[in-house]
C-alpha atoms as a PDB file:
ATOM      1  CA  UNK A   1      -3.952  -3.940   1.292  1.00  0.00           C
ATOM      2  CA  UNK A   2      -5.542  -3.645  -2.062  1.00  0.00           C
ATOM      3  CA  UNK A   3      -2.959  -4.980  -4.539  1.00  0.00           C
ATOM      4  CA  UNK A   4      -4.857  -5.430  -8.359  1.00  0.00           C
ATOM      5  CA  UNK A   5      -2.946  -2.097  -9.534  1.00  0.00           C
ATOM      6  CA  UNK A   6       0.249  -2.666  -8.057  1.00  0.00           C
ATOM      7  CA  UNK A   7       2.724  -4.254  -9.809  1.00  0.00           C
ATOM      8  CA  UNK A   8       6.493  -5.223  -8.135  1.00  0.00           C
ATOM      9  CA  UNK A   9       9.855  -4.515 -10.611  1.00  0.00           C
ATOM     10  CA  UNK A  10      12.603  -6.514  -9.599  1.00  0.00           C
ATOM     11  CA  UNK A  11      15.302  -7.604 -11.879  1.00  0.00           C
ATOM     12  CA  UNK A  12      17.906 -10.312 -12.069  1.00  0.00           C
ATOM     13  CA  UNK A  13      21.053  -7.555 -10.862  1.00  0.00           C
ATOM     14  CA  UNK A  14      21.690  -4.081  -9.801  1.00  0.00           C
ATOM     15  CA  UNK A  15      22.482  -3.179 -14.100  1.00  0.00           C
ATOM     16  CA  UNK A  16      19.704  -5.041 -15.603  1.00  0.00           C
ATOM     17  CA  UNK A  17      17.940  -1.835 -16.370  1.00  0.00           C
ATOM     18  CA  UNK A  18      15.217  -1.794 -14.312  1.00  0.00           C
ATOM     19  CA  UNK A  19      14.533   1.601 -14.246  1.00  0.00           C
ATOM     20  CA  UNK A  20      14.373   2.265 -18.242  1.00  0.00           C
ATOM     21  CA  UNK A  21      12.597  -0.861 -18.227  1.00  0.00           C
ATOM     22  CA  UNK A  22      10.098   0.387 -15.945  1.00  0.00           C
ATOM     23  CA  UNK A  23       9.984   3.909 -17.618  1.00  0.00           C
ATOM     24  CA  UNK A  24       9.654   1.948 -20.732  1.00  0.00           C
ATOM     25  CA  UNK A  25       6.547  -0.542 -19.636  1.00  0.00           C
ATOM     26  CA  UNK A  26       4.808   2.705 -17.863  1.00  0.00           C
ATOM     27  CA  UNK A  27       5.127   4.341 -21.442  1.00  0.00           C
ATOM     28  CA  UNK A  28       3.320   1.107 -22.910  1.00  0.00           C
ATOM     29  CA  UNK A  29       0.666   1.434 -20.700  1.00  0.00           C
ATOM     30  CA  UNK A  30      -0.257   4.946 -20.913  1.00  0.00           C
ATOM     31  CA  UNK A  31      -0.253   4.655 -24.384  1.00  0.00           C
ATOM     32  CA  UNK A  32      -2.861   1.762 -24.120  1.00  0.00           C
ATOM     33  CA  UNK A  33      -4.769   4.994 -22.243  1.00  0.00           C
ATOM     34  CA  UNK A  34      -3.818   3.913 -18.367  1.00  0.00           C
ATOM     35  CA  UNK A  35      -2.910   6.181 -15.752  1.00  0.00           C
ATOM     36  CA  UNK A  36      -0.198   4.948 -14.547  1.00  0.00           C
ATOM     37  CA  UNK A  37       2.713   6.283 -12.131  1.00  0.00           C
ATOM     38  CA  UNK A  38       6.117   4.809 -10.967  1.00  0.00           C
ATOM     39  CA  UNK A  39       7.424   4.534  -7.678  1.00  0.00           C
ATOM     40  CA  UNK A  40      11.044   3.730  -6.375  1.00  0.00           C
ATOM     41  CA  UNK A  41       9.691   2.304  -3.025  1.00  0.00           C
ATOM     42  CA  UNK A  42      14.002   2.636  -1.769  1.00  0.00           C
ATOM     43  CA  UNK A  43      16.038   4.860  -3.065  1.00  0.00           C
ATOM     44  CA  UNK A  44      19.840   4.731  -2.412  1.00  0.00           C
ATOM     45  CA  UNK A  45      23.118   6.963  -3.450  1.00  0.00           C
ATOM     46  CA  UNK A  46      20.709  10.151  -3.246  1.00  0.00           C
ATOM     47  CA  UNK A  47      19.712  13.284  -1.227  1.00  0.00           C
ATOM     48  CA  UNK A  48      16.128  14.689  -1.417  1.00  0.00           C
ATOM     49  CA  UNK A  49      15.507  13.143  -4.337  1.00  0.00           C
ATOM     50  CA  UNK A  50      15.452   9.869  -6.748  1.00  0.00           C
ATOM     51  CA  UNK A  51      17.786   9.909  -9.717  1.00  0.00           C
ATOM     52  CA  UNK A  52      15.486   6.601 -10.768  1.00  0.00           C
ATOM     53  CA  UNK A  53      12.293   8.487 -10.688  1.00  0.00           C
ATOM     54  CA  UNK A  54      14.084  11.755 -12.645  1.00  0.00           C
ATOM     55  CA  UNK A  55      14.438   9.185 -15.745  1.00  0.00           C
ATOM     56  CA  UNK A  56      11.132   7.715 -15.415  1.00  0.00           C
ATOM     57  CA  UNK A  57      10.093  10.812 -16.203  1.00  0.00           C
ATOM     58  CA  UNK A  58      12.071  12.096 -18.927  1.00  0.00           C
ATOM     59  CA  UNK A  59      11.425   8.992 -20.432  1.00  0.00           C
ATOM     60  CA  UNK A  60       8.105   9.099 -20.307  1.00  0.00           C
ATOM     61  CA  UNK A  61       7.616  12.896 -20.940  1.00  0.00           C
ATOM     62  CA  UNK A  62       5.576  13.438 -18.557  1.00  0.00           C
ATOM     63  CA  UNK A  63       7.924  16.058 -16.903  1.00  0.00           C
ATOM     64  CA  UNK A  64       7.619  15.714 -12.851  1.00  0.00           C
ATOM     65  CA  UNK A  65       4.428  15.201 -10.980  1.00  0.00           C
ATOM     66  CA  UNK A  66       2.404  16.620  -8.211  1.00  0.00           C
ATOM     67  CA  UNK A  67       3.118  12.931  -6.198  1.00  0.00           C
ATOM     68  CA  UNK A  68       6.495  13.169  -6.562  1.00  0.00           C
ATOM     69  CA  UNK A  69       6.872  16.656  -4.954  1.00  0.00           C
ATOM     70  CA  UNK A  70       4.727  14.725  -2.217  1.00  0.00           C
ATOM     71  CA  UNK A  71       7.315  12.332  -1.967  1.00  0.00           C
ATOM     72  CA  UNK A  72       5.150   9.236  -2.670  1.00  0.00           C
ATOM     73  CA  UNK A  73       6.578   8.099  -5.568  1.00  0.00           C
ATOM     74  CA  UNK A  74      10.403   8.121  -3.663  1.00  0.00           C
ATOM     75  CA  UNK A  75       9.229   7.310  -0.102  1.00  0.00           C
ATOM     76  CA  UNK A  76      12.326   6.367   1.584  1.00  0.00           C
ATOM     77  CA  UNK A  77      16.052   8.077   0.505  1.00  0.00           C
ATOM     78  CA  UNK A  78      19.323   7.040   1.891  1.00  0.00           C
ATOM     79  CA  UNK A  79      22.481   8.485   0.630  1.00  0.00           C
ATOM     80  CA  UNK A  80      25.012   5.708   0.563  1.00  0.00           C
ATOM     81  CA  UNK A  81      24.673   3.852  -3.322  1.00  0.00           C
ATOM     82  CA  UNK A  82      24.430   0.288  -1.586  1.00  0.00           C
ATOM     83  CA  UNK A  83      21.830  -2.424  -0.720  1.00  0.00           C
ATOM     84  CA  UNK A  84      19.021  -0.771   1.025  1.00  0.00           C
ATOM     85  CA  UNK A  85      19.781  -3.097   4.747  1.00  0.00           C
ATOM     86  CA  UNK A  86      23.471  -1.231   4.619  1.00  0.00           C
ATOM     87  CA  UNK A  87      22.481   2.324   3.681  1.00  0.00           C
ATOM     88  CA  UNK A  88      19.750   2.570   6.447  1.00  0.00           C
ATOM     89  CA  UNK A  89      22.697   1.775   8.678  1.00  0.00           C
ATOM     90  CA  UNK A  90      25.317   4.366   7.652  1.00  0.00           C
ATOM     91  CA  UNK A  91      22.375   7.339   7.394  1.00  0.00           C
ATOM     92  CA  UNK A  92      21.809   5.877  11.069  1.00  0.00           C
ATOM     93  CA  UNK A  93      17.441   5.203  10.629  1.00  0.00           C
ATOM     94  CA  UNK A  94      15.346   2.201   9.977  1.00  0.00           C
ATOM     95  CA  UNK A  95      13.499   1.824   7.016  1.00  0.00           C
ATOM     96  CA  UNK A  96       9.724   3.197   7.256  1.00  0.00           C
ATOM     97  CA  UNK A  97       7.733   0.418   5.432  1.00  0.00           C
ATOM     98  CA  UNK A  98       4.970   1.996   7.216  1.00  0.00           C
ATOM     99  CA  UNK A  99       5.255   4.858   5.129  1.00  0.00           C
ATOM    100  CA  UNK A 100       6.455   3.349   1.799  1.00  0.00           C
ATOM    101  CA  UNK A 101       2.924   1.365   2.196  1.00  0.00           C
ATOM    102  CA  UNK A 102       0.931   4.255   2.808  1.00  0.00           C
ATOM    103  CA  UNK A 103       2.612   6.058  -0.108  1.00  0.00           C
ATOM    104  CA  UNK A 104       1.913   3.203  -2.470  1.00  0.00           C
ATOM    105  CA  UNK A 105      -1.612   2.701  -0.941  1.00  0.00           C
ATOM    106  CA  UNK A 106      -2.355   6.545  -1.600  1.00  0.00           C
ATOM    107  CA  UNK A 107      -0.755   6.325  -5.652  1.00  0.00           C
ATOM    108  CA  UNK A 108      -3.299   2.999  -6.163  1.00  0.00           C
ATOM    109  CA  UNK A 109      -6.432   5.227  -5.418  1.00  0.00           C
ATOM    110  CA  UNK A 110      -4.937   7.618  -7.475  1.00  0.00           C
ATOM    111  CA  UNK A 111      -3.888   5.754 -10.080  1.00  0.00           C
ATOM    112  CA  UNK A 112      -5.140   2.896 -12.500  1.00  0.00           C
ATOM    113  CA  UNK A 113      -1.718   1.095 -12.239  1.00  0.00           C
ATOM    114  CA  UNK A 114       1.098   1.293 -10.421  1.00  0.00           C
ATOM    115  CA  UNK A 115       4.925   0.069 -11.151  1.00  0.00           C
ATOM    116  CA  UNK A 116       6.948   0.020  -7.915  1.00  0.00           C
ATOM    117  CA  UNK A 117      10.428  -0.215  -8.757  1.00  0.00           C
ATOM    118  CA  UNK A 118      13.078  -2.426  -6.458  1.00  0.00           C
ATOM    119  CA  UNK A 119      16.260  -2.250  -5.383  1.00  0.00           C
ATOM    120  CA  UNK A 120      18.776  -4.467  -7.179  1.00  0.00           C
ATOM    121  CA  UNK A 121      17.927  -7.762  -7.835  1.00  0.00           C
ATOM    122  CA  UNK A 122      15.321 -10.168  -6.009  1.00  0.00           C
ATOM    123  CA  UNK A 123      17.613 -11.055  -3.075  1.00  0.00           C
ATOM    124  CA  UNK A 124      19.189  -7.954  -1.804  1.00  0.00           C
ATOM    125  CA  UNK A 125      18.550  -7.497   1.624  1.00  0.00           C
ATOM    126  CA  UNK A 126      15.933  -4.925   3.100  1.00  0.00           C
ATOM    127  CA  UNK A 127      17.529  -5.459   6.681  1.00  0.00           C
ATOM    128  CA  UNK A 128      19.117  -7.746   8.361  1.00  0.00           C
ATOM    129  CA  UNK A 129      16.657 -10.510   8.093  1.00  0.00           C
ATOM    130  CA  UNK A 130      14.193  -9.595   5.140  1.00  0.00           C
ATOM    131  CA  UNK A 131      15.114  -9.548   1.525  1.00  0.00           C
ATOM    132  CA  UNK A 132      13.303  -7.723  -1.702  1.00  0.00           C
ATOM    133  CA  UNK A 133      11.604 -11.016  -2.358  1.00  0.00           C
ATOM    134  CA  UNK A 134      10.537 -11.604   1.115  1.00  0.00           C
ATOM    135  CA  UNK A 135       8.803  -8.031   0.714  1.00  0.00           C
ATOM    136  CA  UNK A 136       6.622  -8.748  -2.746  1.00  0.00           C
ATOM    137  CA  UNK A 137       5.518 -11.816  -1.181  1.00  0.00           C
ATOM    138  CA  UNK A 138       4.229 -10.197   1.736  1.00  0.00           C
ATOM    139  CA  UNK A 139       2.550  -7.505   0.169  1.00  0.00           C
ATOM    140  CA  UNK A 140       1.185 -10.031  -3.073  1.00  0.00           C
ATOM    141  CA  UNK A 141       2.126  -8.169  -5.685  1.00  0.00           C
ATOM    142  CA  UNK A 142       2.673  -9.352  -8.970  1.00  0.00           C
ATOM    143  CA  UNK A 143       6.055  -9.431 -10.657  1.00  0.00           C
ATOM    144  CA  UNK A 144       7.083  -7.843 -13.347  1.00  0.00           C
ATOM    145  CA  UNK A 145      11.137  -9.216 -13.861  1.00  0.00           C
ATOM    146  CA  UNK A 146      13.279  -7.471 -15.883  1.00  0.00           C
ATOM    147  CA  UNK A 147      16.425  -9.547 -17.442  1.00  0.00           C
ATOM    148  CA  UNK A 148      18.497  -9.408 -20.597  1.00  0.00           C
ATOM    149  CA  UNK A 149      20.746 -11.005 -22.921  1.00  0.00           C
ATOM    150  CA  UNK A 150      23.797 -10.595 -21.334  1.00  0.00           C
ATOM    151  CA  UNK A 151      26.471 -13.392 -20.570  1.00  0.00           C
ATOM    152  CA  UNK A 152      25.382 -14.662 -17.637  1.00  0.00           C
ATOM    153  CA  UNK A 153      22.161 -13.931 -17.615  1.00  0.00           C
ATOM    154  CA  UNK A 154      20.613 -17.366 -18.391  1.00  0.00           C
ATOM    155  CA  UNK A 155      21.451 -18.523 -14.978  1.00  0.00           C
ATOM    156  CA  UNK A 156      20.563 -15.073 -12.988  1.00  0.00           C
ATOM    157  CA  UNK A 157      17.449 -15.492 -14.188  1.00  0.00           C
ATOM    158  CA  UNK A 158      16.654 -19.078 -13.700  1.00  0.00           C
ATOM    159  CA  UNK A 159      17.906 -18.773 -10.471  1.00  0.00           C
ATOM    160  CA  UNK A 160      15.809 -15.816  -9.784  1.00  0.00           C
ATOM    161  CA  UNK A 161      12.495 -17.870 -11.359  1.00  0.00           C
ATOM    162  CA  UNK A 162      12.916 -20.998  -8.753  1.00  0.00           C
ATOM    163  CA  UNK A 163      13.247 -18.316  -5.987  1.00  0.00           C
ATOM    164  CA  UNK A 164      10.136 -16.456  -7.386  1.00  0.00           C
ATOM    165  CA  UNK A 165       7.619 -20.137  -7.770  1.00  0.00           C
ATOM    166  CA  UNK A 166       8.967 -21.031  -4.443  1.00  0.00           C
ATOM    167  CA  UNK A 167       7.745 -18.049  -2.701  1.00  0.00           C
ATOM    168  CA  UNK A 168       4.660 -18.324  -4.340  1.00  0.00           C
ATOM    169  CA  UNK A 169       5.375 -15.243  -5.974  1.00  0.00           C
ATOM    170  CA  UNK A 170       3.063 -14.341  -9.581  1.00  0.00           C
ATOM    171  CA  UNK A 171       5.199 -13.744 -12.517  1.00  0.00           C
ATOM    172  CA  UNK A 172       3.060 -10.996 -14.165  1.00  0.00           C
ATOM    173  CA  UNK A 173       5.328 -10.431 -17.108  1.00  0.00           C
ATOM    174  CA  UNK A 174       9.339 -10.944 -17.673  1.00  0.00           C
ATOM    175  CA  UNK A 175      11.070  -7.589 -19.742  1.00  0.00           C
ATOM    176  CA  UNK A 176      13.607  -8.781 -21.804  1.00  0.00           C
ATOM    177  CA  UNK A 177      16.050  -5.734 -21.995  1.00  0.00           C
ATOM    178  CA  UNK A 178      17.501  -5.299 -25.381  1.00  0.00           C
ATOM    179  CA  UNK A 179      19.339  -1.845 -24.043  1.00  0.00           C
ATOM    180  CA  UNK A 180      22.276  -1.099 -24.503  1.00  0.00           C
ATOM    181  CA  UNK A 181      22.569  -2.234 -28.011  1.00  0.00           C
ATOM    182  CA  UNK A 182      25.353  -4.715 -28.899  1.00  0.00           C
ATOM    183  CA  UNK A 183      26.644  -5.396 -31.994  1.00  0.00           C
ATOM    184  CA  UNK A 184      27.033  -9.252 -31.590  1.00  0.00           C
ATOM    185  CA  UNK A 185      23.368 -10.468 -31.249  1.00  0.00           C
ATOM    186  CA  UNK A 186      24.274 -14.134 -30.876  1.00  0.00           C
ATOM    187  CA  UNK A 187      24.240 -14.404 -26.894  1.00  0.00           C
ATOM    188  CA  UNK A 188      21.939 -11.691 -26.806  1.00  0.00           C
ATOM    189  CA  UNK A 189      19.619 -13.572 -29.051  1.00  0.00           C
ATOM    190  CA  UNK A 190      19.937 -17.538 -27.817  1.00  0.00           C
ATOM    191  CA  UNK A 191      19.194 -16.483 -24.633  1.00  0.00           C
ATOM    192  CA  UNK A 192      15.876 -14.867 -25.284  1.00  0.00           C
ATOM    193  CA  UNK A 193      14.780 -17.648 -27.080  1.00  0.00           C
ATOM    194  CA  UNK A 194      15.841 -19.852 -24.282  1.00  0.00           C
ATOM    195  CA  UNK A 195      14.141 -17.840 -21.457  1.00  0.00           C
ATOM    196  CA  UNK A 196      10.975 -17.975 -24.047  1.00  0.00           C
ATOM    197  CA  UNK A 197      11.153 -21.592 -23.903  1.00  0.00           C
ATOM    198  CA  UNK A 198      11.170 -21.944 -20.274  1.00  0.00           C
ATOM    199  CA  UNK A 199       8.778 -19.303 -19.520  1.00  0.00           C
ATOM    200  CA  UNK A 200       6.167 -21.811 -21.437  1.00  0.00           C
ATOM    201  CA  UNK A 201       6.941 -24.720 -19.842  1.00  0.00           C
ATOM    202  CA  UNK A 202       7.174 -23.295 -16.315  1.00  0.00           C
ATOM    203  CA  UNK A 203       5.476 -20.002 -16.631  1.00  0.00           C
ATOM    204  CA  UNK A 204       2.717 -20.358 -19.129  1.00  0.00           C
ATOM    205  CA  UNK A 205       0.536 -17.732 -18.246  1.00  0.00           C
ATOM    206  CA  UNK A 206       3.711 -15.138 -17.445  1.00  0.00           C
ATOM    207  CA  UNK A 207       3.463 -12.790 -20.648  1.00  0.00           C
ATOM    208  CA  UNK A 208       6.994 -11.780 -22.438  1.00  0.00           C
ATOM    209  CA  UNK A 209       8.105  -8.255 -23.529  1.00  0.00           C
ATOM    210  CA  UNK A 210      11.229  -7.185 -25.577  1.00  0.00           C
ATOM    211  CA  UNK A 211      12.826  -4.045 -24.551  1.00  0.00           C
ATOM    212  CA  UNK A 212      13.970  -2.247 -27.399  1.00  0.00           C
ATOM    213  CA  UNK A 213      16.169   0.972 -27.320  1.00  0.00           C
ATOM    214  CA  UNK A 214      13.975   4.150 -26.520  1.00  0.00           C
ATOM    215  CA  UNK A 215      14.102   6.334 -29.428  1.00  0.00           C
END
């Protein structure tokens, strides 16, 4: 599978704001005059539709598509809020990555770039056996990681970036969340410039993004 459009967003926990970080890089690139669309490749805690994919586009104005009535942009839907190996299991079916494949396939021709969004953080499990991480390295796709300054998050994220250069994963670009806004900066702003710091060393061609509050 063709993979130079598709771009993997994981984060280092289930609140790290992936999703308004990926509505908020899609918005970036469309103003850079992309096409680009977002995906939630799993979906979980919904029926018939992805809550994640409603604020990608109210955040992005782009009001909601033709793909997303197709159902290619929210592929596969359980209705349990859990890690996608546990919700499959309650709504009693398997995950189709047959069909999330062919959805994100179909959005690449379609589209000049797009963001598939994860499911929690790097390791939650897919099924029994196969984590989120274990999926972007089979399929290739770059990484976009989304962390933030929150206490904490200096080891999440380290953790997650020894997991990521041991799978031989490519971190594309990390999205330093600045939302919500916090009136003590201190953590908030040592730990960017620590993550900076490493990302050079270890990471030097991964680029760097701040977050701000969408306004």
């Amino acid at each position: 599978m063709e993979t130079k459009n598709i771009y993997f967003i994981s984060g280092i926990d289930t609140d790290a704001g992936k999703s308004y970080c990926t509505a908020w890089y899609a918005r970036e690139l469309m103003q850079r005059d992309l096409r680009v669309i977002t995906q939630k490749f799993i979906q979980t805690g919904n029926t018939g539709h992805s809550e994640d994919i409603d604020l990608h586009r109210r955040l992005t104005g782009t009001g909601y598509l033709p793909e997303d009535k197709e159902g290619l942009t929210m592929p596969e839907i359980f209705s349990y809020p859990c890690s996608p190996h546990l919700a499959a299991r309650i709504d009693k079916r398997p995950i189709d990555f047959e069909k999330i494949e062919r959805a994100t396939r179909e959005l690449s021709h379609r589209y000049d770039t797009v963001l598939v969004e994860g499911a929690g953080g790097l390791m939650v499990p897919l099924t029994e056996d196969f984590l989120t991480i274990d999926y972007i390295a089979e399929k290739q796709y770059p990484l976009i990681f989304v962390t933030s300054g929150k206490l904490g998050s200096i080891n999440h994220t380290l953790l997650s970036f020894e997991a990521i250069k041991n799978r031989g994963i490519a971190l594309d670009t990390v999205l330093y969340n600045l939302y919500p806004t916090v009136e003590d900066k201190t953590i908030q702003e040592d730990t960017m410039k620590y993550i900076k710091q490493y990302l050079s060393k270890h990471f030097p061609g991964t680029k760097f993004e701040v977050v701000p509050e969408i306004v």
